[in-house]
N, C-alpha and C. Protein backbone atom coordinates (compact mmCIF):
# COMPACT_ATOMS: atom_id res chain seq x y z
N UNK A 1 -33.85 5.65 -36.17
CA UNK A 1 -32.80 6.47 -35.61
C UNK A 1 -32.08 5.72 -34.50
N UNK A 2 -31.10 6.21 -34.15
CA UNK A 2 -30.34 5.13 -32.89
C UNK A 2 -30.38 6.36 -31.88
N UNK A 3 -31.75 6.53 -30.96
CA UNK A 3 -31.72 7.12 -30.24
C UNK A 3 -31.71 6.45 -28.89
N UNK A 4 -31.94 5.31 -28.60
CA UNK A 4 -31.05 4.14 -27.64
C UNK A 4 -29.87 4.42 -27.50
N UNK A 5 -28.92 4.64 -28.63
CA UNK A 5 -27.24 4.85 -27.69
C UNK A 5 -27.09 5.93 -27.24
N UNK A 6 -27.99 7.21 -27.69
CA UNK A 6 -27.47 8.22 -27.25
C UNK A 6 -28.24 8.47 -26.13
N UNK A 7 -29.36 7.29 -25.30
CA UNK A 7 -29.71 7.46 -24.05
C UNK A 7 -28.69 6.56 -23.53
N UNK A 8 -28.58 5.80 -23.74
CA UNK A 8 -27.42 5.01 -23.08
C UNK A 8 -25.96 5.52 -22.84
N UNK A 9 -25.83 6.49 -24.08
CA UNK A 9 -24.21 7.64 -23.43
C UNK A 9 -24.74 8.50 -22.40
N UNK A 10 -25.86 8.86 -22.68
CA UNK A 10 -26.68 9.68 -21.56
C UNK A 10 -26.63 9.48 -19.74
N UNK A 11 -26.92 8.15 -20.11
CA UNK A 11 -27.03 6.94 -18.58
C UNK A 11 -25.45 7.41 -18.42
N UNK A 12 -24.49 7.00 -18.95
CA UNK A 12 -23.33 6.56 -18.51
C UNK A 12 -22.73 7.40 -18.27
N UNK A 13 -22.65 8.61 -18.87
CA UNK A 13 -22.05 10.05 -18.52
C UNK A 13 -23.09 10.16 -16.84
N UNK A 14 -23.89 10.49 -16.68
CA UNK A 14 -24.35 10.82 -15.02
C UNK A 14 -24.23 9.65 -14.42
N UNK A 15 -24.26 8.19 -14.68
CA UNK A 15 -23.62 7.28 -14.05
C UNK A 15 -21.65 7.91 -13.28
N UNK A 16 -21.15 8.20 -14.59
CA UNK A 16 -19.57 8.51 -14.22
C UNK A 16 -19.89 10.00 -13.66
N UNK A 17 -20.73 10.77 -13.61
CA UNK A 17 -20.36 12.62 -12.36
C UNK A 17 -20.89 11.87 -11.77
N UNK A 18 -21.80 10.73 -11.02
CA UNK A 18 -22.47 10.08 -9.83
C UNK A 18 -21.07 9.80 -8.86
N UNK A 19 -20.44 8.87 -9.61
CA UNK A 19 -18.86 8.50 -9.01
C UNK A 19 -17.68 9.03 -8.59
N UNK A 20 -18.07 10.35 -9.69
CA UNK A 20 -16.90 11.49 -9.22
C UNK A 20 -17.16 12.45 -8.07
N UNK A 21 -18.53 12.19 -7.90
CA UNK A 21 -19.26 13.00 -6.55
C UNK A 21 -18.45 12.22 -5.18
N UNK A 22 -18.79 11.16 -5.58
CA UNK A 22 -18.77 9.92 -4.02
C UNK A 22 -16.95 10.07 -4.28
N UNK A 23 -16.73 10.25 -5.19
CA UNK A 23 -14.71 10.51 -4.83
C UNK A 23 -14.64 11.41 -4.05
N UNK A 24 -15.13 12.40 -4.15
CA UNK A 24 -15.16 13.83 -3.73
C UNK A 24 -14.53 14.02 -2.11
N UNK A 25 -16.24 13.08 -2.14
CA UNK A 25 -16.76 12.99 -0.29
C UNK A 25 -15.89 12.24 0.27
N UNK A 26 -15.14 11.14 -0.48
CA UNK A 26 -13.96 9.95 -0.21
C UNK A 26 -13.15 10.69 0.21
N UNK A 27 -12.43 11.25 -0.24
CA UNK A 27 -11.04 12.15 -0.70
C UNK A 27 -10.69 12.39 1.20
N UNK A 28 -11.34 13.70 1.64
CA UNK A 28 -11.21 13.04 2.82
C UNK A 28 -11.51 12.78 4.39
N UNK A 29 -11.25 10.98 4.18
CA UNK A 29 -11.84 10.24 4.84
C UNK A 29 -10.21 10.20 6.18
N UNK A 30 -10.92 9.26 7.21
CA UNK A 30 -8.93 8.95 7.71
C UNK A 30 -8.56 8.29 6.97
N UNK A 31 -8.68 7.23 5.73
CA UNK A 31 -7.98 6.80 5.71
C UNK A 31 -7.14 7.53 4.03
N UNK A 32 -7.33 8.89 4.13
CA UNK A 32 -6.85 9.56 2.76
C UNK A 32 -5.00 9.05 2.86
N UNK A 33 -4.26 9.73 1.91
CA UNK A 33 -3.04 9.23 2.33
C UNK A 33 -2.27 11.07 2.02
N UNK A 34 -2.63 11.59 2.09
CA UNK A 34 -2.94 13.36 1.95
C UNK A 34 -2.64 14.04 3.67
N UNK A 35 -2.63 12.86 4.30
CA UNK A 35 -1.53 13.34 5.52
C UNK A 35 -0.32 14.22 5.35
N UNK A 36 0.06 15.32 6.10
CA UNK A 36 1.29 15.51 6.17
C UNK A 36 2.09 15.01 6.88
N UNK A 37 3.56 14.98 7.55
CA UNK A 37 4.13 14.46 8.50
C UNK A 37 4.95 15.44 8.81
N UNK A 38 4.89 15.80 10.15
CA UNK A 38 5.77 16.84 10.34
C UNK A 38 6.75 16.61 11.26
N UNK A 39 7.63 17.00 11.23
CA UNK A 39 8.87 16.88 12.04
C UNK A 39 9.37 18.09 12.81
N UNK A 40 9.52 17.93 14.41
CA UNK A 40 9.30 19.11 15.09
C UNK A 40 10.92 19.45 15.53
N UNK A 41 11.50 20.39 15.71
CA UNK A 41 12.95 20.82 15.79
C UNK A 41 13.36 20.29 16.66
N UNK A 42 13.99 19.34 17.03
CA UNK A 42 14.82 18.88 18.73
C UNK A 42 16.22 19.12 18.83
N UNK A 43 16.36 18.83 19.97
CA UNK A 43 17.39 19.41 20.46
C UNK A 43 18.65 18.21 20.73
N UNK A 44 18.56 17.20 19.79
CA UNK A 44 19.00 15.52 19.98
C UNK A 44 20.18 15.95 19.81
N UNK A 45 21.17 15.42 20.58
CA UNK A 45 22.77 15.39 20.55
C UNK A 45 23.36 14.44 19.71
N UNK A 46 24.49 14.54 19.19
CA UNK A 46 24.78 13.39 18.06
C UNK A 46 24.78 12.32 18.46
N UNK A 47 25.44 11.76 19.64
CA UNK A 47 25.37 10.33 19.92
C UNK A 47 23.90 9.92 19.89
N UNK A 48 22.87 10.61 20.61
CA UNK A 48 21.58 10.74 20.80
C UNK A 48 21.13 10.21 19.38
N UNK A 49 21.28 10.55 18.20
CA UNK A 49 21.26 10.68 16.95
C UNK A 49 21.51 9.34 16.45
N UNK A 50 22.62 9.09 16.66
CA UNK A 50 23.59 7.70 16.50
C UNK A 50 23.13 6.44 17.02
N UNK A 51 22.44 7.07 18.28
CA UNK A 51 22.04 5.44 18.84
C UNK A 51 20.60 5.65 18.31
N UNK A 52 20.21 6.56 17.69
CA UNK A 52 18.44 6.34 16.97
C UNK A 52 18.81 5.51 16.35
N UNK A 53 20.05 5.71 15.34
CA UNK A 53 20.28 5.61 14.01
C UNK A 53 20.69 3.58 14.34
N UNK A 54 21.42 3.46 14.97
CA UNK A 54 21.48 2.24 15.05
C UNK A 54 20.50 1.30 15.56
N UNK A 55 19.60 1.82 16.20
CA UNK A 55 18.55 0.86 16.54
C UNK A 55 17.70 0.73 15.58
N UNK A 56 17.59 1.62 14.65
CA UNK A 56 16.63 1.67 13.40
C UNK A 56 17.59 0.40 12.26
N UNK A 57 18.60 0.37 12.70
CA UNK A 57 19.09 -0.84 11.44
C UNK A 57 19.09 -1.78 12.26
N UNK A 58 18.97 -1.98 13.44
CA UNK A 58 19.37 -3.50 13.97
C UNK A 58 17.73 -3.66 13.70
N UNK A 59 16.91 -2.88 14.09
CA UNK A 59 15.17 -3.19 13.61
C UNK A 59 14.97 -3.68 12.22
N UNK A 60 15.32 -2.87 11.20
CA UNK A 60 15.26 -3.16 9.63
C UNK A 60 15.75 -4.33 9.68
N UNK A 61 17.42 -4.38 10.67
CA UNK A 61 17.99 -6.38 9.84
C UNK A 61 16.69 -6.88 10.29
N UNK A 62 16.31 -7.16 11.59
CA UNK A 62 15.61 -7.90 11.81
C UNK A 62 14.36 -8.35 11.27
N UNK A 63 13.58 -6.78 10.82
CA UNK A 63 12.46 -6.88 9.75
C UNK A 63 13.13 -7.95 8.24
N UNK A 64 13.99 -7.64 8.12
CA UNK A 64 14.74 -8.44 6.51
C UNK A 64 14.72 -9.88 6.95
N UNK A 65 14.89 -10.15 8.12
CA UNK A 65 15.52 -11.11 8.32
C UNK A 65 14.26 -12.30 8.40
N UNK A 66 13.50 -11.64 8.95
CA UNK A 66 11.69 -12.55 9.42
C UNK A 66 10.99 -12.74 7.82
N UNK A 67 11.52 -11.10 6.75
CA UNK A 67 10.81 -11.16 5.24
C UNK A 67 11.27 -12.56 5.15
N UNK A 68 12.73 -12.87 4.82
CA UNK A 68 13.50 -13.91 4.19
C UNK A 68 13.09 -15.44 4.14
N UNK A 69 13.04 -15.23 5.91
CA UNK A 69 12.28 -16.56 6.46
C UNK A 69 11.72 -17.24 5.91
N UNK A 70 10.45 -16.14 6.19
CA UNK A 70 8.77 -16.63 5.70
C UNK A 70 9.23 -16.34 4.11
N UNK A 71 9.84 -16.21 3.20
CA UNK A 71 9.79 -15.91 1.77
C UNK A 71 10.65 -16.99 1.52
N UNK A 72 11.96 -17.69 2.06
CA UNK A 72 11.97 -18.92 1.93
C UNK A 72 11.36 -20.19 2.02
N UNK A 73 10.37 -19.92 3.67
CA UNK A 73 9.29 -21.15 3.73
C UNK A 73 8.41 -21.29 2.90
N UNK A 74 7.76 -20.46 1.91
CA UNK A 74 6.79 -20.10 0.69
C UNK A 74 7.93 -20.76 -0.08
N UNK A 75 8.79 -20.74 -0.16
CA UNK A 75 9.17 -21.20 -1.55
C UNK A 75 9.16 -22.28 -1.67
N UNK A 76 9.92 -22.97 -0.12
CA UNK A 76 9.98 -24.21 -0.61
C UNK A 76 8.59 -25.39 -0.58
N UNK A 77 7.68 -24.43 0.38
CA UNK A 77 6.35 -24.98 0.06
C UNK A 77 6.09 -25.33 -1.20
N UNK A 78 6.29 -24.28 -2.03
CA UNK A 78 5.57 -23.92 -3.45
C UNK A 78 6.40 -25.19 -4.39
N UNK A 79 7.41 -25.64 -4.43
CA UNK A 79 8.36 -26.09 -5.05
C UNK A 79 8.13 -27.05 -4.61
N UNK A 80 7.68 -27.73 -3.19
CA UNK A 80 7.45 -29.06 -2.79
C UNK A 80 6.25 -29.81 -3.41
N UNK A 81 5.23 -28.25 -3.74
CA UNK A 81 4.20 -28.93 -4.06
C UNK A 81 3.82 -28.79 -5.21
N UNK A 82 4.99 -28.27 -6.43
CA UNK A 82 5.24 -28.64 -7.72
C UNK A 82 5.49 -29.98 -8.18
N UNK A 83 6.65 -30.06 -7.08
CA UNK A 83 7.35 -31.47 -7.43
C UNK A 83 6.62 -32.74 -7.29
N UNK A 84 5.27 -32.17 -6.43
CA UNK A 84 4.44 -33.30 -5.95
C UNK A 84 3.80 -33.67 -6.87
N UNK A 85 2.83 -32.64 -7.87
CA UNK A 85 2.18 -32.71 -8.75
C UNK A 85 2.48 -33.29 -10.14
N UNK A 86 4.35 -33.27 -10.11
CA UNK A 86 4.93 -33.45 -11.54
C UNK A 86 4.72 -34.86 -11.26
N UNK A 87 5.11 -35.70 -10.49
CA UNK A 87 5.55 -36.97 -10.40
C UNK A 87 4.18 -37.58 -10.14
């Protein structure tokens, strides 16, 4: 009889509710992502608004601007040390 696989589906089925337990207890931890974010009513005046709003893009260029950098210096690393290998 092949009563080996059907201990072995046996094992593996309470192996997998073993895992779905420890998700459970995971679920949540701090670092769940099941946060809400809430945003509280203010009383911000438009310019108030305006100069958020622009400091948040002169931040982003600047974030783009450091990605680019370092995503150009990778490249040409990568490409230097293609070219090294071809020749």
């Amino acid at each position: 009889m092949s009563f080996g696989a059907v201990q072995s589906a046996i094992l593996s089925i309470k192996s997998n509710r073993n895992l779905l337990s420890k998700r459970r207890r995971l679920k949540n931890t701090l670092s769940s992502n099941q946060k809400k974010f809430e945003l509280k009513a203010s009383n911000a005046k438009p310019h108030e608004l305006k100069m958020i709003r622009e400091k948040l893009k002169v931040e982003h260029k600047q974030i783009r601007i450091k990605q680019m950098i370092i995503l150009s210096l990778f490249m040409s690393v990568l490409v230097s040390v293609f070219l090294f290998f071809i020749n």
